[in-house]
Each structure stands twice: as structure tokens, then as C-alpha cells.
C-alpha atoms as a PDB file:
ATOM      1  CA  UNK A   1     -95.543  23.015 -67.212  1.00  0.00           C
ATOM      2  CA  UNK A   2     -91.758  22.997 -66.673  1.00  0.00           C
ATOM      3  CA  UNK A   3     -89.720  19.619 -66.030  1.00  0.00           C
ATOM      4  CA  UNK A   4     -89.008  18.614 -62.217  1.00  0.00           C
ATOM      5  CA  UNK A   5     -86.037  18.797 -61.296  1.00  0.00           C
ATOM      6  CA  UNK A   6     -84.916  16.062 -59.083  1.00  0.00           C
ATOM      7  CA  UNK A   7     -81.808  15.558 -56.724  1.00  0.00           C
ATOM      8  CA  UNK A   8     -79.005  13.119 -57.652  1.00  0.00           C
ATOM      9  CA  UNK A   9     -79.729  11.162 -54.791  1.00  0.00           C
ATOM     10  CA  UNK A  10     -83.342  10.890 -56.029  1.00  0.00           C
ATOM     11  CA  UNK A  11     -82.413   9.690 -59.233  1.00  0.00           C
ATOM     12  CA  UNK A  12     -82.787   5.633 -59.333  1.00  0.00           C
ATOM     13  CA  UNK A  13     -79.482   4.030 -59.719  1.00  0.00           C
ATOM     14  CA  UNK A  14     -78.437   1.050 -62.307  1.00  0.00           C
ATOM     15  CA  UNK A  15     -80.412  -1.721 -61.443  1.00  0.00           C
ATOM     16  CA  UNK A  16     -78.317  -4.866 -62.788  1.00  0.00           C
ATOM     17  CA  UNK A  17     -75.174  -2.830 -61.671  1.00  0.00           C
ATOM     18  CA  UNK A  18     -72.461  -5.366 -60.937  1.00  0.00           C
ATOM     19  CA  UNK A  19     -72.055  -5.733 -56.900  1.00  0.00           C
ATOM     20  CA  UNK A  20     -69.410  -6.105 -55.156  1.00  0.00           C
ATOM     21  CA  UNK A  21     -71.609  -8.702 -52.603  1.00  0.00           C
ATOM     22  CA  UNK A  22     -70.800 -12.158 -54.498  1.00  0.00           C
ATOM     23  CA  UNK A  23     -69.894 -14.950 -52.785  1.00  0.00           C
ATOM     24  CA  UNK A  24     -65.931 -15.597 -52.723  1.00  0.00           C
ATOM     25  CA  UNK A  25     -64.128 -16.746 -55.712  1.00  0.00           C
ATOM     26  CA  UNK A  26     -67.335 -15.464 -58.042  1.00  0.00           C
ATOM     27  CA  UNK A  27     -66.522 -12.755 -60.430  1.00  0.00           C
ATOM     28  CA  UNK A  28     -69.562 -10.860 -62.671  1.00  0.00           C
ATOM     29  CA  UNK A  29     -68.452 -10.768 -66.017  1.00  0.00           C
ATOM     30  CA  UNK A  30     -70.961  -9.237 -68.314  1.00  0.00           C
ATOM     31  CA  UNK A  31     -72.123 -10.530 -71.525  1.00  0.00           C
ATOM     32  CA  UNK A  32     -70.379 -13.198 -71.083  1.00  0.00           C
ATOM     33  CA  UNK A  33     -71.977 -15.057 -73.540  1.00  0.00           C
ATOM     34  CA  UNK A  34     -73.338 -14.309 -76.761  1.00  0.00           C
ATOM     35  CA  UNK A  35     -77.074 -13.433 -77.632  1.00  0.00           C
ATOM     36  CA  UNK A  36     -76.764 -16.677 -79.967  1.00  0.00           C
ATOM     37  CA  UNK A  37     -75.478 -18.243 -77.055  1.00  0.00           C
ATOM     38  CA  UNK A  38     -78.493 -17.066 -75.049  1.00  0.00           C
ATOM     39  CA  UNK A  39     -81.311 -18.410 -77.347  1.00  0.00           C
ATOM     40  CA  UNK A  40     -79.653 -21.343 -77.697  1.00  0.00           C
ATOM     41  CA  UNK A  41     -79.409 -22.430 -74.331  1.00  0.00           C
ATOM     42  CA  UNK A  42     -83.028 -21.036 -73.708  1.00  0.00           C
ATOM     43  CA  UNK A  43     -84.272 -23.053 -76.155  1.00  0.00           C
ATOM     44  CA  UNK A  44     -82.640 -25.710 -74.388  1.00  0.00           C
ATOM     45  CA  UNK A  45     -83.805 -25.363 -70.674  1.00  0.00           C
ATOM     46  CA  UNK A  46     -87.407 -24.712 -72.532  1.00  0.00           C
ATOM     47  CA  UNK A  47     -87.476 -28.631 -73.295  1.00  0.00           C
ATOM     48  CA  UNK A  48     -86.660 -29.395 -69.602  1.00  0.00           C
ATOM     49  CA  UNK A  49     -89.650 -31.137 -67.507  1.00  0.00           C
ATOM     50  CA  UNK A  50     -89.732 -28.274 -65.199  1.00  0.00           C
ATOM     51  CA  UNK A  51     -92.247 -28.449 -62.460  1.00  0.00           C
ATOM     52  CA  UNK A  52     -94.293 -26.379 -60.133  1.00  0.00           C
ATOM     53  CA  UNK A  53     -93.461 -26.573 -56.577  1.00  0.00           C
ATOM     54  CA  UNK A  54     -94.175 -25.427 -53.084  1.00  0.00           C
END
């Protein structure tokens, strides 16, 4: 069977694309921190008494 061939205006865009719809004075700066970074400030928020809510 040969491949579809689909439209560029059917092809899905970048989802996390940076916008241009922040709020004023915020800038998106990507990978802004490092994966090290990351985990460690996951690891962090994971000892946090987080709580279900309504």
C-alpha cells in the first residue's frame, strides 16, 4: 500500500512551540535549566505535602 500523502496544513504543528501569548514582561527561554537541575528540583517538590483538592 503506498504512503498518504497529507497537506502541510494537515500536518500537526510543534506542540510546546514557544507562543507569542505570554503575559507582559514574561519571556520563554528554553532549557533554561539543566536536566541536573530538573531532577533536582523534582526531587525536591516530590517531598512537598501536596494535597488533593476540589
Amino acid at each position: 500500500m503506498p504512503p498518504l500523502k497529507t497537506s502541510a496544513a494537515a500536518r500537526q504543528g510543534d506542540l510546546f512551540a514557544a507562543t507569542d501569548d505570554l503575559p507582559e514582561g514574561f519571556h520563554y527561554q528554553p532549557e533554561l535549566i539543566t536536566p541536573d537541575e530538573e531532577a533536582a528540583l523534582a526531587s525536591q517538590l516530590a517531598t512537598l505535602p501536596f494535597q488533593a483538592f476540589d
